[in-house]
PDB file of N, CA and C in Angstrom:
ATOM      1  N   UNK A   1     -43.628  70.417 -33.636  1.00  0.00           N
ATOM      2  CA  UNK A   1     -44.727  69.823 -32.910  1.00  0.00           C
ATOM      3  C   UNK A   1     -45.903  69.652 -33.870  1.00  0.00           C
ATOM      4  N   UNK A   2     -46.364  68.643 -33.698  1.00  0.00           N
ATOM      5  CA  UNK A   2     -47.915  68.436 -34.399  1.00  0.00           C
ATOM      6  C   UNK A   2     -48.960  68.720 -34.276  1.00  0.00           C
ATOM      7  N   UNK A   3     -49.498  69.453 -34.862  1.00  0.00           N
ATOM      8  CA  UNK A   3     -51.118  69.780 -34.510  1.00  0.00           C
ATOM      9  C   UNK A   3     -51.875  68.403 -34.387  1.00  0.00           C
ATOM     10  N   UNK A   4     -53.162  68.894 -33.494  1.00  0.00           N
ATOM     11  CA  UNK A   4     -54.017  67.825 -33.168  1.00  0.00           C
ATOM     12  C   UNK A   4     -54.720  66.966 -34.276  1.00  0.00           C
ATOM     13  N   UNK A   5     -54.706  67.784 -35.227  1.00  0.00           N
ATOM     14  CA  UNK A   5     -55.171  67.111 -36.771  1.00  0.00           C
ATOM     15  C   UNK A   5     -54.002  65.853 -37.557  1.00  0.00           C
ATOM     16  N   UNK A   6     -52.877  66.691 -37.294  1.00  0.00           N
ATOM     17  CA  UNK A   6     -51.716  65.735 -37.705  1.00  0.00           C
ATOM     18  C   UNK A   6     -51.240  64.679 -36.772  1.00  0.00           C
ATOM     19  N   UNK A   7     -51.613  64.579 -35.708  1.00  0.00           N
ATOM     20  CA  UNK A   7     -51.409  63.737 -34.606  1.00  0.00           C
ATOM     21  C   UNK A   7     -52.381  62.450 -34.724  1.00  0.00           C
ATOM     22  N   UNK A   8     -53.586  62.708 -35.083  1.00  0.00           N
ATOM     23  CA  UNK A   8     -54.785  62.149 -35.360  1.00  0.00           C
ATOM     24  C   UNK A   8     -54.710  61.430 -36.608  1.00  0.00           C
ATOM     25  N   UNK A   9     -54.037  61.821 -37.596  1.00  0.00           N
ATOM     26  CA  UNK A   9     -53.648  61.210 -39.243  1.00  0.00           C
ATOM     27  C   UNK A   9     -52.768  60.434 -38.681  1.00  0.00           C
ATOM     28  N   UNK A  10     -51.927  60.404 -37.643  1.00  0.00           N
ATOM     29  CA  UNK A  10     -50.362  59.803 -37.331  1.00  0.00           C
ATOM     30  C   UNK A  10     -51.186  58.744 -36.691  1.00  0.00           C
ATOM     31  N   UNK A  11     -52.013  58.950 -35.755  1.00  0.00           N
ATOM     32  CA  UNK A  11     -52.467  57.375 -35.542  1.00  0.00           C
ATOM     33  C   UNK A  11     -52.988  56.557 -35.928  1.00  0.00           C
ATOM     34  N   UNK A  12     -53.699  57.280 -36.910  1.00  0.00           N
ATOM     35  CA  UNK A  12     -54.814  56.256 -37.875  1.00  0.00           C
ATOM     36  C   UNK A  12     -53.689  55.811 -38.782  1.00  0.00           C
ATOM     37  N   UNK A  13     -52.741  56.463 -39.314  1.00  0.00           N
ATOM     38  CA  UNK A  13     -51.675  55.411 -40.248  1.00  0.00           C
ATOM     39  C   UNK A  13     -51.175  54.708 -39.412  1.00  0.00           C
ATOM     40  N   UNK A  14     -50.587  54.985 -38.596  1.00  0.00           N
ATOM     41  CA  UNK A  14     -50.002  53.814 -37.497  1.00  0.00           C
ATOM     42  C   UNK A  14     -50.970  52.706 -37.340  1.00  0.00           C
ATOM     43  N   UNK A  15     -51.576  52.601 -36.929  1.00  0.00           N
ATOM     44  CA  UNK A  15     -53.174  51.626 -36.406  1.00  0.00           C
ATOM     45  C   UNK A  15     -53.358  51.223 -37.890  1.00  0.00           C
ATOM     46  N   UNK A  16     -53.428  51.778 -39.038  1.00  0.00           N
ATOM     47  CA  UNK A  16     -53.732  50.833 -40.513  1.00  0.00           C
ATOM     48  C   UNK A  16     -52.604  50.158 -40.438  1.00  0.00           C
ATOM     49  N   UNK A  17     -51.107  50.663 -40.064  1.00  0.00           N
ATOM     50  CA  UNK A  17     -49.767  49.753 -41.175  1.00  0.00           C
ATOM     51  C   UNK A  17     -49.934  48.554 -39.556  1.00  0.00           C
ATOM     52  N   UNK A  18     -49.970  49.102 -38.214  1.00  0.00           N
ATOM     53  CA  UNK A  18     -49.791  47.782 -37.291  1.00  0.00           C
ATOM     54  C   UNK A  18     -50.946  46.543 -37.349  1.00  0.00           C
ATOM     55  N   UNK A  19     -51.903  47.034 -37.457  1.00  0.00           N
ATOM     56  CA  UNK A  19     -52.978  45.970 -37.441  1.00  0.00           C
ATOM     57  C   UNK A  19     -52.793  45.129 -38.559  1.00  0.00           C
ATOM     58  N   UNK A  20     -52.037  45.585 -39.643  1.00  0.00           N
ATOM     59  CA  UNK A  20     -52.368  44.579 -41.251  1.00  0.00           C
ATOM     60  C   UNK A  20     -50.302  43.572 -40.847  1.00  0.00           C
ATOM     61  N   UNK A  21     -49.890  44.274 -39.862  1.00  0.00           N
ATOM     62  CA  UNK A  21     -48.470  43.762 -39.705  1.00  0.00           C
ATOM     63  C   UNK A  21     -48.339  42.306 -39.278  1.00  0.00           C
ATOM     64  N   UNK A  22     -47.937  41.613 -40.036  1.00  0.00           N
ATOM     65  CA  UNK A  22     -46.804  40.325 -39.566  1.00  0.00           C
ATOM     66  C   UNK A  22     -46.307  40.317 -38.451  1.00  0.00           C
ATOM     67  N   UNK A  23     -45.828  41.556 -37.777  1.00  0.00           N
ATOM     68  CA  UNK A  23     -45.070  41.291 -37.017  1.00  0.00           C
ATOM     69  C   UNK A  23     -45.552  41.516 -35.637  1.00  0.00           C
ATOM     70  N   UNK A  24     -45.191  41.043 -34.513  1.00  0.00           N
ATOM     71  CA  UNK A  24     -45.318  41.235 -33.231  1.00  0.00           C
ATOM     72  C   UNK A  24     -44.850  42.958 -32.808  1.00  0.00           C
ATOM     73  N   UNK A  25     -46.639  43.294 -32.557  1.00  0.00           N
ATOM     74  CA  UNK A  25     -46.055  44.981 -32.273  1.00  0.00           C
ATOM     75  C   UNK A  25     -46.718  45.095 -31.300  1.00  0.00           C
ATOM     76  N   UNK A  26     -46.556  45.564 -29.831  1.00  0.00           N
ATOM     77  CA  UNK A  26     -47.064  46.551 -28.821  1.00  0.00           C
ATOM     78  C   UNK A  26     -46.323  47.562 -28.628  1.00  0.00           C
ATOM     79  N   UNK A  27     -47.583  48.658 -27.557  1.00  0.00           N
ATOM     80  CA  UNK A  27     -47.084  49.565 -27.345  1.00  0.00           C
ATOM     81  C   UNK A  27     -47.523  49.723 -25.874  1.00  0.00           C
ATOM     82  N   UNK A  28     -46.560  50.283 -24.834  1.00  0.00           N
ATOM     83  CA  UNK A  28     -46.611  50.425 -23.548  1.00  0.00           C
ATOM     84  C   UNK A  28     -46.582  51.500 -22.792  1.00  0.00           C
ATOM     85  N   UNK A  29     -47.374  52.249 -22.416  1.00  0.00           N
ATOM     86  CA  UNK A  29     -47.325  53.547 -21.134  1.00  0.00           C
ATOM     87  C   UNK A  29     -46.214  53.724 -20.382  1.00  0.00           C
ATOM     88  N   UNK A  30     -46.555  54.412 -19.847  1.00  0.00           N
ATOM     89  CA  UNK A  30     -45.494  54.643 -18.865  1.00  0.00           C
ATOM     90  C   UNK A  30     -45.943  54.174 -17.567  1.00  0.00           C
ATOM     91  N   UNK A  31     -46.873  54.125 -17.541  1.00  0.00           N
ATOM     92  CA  UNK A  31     -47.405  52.926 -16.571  1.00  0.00           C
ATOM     93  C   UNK A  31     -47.349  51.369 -16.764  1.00  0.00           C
ATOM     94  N   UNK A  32     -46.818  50.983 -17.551  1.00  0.00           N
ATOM     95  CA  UNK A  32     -46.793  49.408 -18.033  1.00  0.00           C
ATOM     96  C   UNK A  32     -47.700  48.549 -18.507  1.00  0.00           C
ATOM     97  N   UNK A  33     -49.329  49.987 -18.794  1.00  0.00           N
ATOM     98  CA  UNK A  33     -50.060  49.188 -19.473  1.00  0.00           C
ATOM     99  C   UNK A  33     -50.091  49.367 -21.015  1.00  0.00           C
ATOM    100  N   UNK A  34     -50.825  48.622 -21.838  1.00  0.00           N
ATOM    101  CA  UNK A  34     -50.832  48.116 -23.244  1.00  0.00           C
ATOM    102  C   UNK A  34     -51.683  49.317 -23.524  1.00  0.00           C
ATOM    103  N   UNK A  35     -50.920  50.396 -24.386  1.00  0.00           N
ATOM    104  CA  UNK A  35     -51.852  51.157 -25.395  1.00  0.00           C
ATOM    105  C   UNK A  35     -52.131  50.478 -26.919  1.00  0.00           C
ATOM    106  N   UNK A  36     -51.429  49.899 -27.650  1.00  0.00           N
ATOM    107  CA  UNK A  36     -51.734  49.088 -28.537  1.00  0.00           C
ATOM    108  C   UNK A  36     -51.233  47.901 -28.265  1.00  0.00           C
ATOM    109  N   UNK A  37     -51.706  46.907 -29.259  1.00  0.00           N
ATOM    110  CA  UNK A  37     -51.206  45.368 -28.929  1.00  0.00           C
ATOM    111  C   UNK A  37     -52.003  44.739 -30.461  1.00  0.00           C
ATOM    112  N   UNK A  38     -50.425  44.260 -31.412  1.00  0.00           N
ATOM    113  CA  UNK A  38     -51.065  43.867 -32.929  1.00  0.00           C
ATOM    114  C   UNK A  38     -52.127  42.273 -32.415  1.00  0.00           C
ATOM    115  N   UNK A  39     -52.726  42.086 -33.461  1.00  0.00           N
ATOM    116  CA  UNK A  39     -53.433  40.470 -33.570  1.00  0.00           C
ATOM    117  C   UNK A  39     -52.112  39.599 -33.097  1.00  0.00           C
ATOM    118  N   UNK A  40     -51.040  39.867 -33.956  1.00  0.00           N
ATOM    119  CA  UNK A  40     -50.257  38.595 -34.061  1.00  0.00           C
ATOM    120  C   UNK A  40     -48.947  38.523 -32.642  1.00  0.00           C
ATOM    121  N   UNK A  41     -48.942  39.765 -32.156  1.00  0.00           N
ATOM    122  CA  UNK A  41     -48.538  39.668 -30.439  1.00  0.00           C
ATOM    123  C   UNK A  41     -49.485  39.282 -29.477  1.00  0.00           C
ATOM    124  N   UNK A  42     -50.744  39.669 -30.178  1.00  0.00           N
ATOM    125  CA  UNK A  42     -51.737  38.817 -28.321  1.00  0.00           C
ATOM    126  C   UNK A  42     -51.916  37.500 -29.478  1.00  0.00           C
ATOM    127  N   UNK A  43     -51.801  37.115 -29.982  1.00  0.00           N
ATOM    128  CA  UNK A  43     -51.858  35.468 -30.500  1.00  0.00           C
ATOM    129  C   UNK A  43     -50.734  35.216 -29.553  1.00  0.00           C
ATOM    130  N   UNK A  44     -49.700  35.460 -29.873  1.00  0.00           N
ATOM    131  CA  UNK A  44     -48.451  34.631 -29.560  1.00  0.00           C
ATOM    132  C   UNK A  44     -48.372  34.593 -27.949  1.00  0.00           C
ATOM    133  N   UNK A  45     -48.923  35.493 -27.549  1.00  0.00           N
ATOM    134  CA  UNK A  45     -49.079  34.949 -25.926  1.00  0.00           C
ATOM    135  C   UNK A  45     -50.241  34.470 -25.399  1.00  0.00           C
ATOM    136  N   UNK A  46     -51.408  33.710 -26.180  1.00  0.00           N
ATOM    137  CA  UNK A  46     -52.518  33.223 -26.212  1.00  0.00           C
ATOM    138  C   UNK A  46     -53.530  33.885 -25.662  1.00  0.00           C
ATOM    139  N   UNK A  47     -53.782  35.517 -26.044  1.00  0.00           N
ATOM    140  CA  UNK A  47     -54.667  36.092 -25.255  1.00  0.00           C
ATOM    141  C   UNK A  47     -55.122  36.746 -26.864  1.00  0.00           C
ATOM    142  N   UNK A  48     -56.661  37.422 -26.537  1.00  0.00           N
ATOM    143  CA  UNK A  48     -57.069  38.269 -27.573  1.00  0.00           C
ATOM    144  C   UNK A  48     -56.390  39.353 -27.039  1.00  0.00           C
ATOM    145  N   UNK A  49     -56.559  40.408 -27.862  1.00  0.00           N
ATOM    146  CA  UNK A  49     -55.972  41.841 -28.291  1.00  0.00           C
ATOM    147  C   UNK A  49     -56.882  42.594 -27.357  1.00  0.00           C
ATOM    148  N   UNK A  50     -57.929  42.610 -26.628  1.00  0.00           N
ATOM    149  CA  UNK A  50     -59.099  43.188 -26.237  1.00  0.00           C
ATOM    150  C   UNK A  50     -58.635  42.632 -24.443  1.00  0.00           C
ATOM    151  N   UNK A  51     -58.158  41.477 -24.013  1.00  0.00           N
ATOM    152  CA  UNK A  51     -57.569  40.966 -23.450  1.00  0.00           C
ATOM    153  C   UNK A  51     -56.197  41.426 -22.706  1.00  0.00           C
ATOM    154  N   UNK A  52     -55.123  41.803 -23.607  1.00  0.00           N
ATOM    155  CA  UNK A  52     -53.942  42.047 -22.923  1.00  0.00           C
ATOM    156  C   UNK A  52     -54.696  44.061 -22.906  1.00  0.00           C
ATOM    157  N   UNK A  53     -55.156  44.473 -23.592  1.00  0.00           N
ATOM    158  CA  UNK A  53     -55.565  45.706 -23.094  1.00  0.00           C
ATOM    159  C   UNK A  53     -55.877  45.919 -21.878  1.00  0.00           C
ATOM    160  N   UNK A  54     -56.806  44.961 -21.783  1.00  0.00           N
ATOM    161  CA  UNK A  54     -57.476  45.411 -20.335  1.00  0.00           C
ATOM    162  C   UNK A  54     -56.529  44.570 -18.941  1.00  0.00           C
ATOM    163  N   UNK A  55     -55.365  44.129 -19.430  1.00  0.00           N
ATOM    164  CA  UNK A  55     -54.638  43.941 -18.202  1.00  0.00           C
ATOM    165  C   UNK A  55     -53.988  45.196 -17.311  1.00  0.00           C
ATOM    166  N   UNK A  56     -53.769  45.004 -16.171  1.00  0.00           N
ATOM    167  CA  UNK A  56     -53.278  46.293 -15.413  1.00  0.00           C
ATOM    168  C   UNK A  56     -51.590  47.128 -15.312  1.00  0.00           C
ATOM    169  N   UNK A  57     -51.205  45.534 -15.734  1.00  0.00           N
ATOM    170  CA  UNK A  57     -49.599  45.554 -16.015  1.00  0.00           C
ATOM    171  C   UNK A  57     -48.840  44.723 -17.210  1.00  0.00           C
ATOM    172  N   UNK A  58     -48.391  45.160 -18.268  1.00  0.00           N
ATOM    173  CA  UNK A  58     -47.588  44.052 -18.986  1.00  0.00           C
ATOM    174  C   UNK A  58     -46.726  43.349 -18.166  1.00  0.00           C
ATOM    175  N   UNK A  59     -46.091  43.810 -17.108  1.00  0.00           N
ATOM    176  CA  UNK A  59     -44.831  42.971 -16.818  1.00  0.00           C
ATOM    177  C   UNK A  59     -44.924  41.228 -16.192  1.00  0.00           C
ATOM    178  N   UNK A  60     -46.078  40.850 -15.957  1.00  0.00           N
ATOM    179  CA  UNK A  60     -46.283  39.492 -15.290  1.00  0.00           C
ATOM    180  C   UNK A  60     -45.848  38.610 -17.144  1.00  0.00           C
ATOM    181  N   UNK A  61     -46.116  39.386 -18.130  1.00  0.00           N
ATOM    182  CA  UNK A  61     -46.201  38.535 -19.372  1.00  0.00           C
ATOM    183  C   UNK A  61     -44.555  38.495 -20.019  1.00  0.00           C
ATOM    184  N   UNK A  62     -43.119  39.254 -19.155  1.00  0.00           N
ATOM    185  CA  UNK A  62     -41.892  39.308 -19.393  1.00  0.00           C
ATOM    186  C   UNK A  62     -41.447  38.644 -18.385  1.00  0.00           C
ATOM    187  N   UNK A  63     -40.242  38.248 -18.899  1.00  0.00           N
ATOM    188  CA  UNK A  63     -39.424  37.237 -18.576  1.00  0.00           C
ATOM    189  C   UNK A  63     -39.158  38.698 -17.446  1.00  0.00           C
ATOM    190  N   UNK A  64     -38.290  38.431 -15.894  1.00  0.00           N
ATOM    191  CA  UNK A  64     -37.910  39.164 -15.158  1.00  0.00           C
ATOM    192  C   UNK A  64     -36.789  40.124 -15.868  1.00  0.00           C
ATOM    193  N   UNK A  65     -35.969  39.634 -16.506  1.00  0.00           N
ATOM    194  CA  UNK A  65     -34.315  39.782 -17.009  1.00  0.00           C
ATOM    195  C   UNK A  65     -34.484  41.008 -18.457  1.00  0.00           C
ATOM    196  N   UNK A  66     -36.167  40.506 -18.766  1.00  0.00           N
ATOM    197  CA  UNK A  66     -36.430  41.422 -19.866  1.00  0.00           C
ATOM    198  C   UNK A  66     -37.304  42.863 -19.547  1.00  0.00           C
ATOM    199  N   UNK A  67     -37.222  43.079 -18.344  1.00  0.00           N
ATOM    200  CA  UNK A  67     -38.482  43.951 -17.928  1.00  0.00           C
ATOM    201  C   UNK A  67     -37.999  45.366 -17.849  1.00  0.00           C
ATOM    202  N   UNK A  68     -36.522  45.804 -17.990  1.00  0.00           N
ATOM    203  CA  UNK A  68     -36.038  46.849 -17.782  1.00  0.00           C
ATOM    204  C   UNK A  68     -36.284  47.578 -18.985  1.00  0.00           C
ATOM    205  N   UNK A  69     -37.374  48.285 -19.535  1.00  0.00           N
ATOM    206  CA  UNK A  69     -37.886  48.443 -20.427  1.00  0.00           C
ATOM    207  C   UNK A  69     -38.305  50.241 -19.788  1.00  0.00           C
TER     208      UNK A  69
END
């Protein structure tokens, strides 16, 4: 298990390598809302990043067939 110090280093590297990423990265609760969401995933669904955060549910933005997540 990680101490709260090492947990805290684990997100700030995470949050440096996703934000500078190419690639389409979110991350989802267990409630279905957006704890992270890269630049280049809220581009691709034409919303800012500040935007799909403050939605209440990801699932209106998945295909039905893809939602079993």
């Amino acid at each position: 298990m990680e101490t709260p110090t090492q947990q805290s280093d684990s997100r700030a590297l995470f949050d440096a390598i996703a934000k500078r990423s190419l690639v389409d990265i979110f991350v989802v609760d267990e409630r279905g809302r957006f704890e992270f969401v890269s630049r280049s995933a809220a581009a691709l669904g034409g919303y800012s990043v500040d935007e799909m955060l403050a939605l209440d549910s990801c699932l209106p933005l998945f295909a039905e067939e893809d939602r079993g997540f």
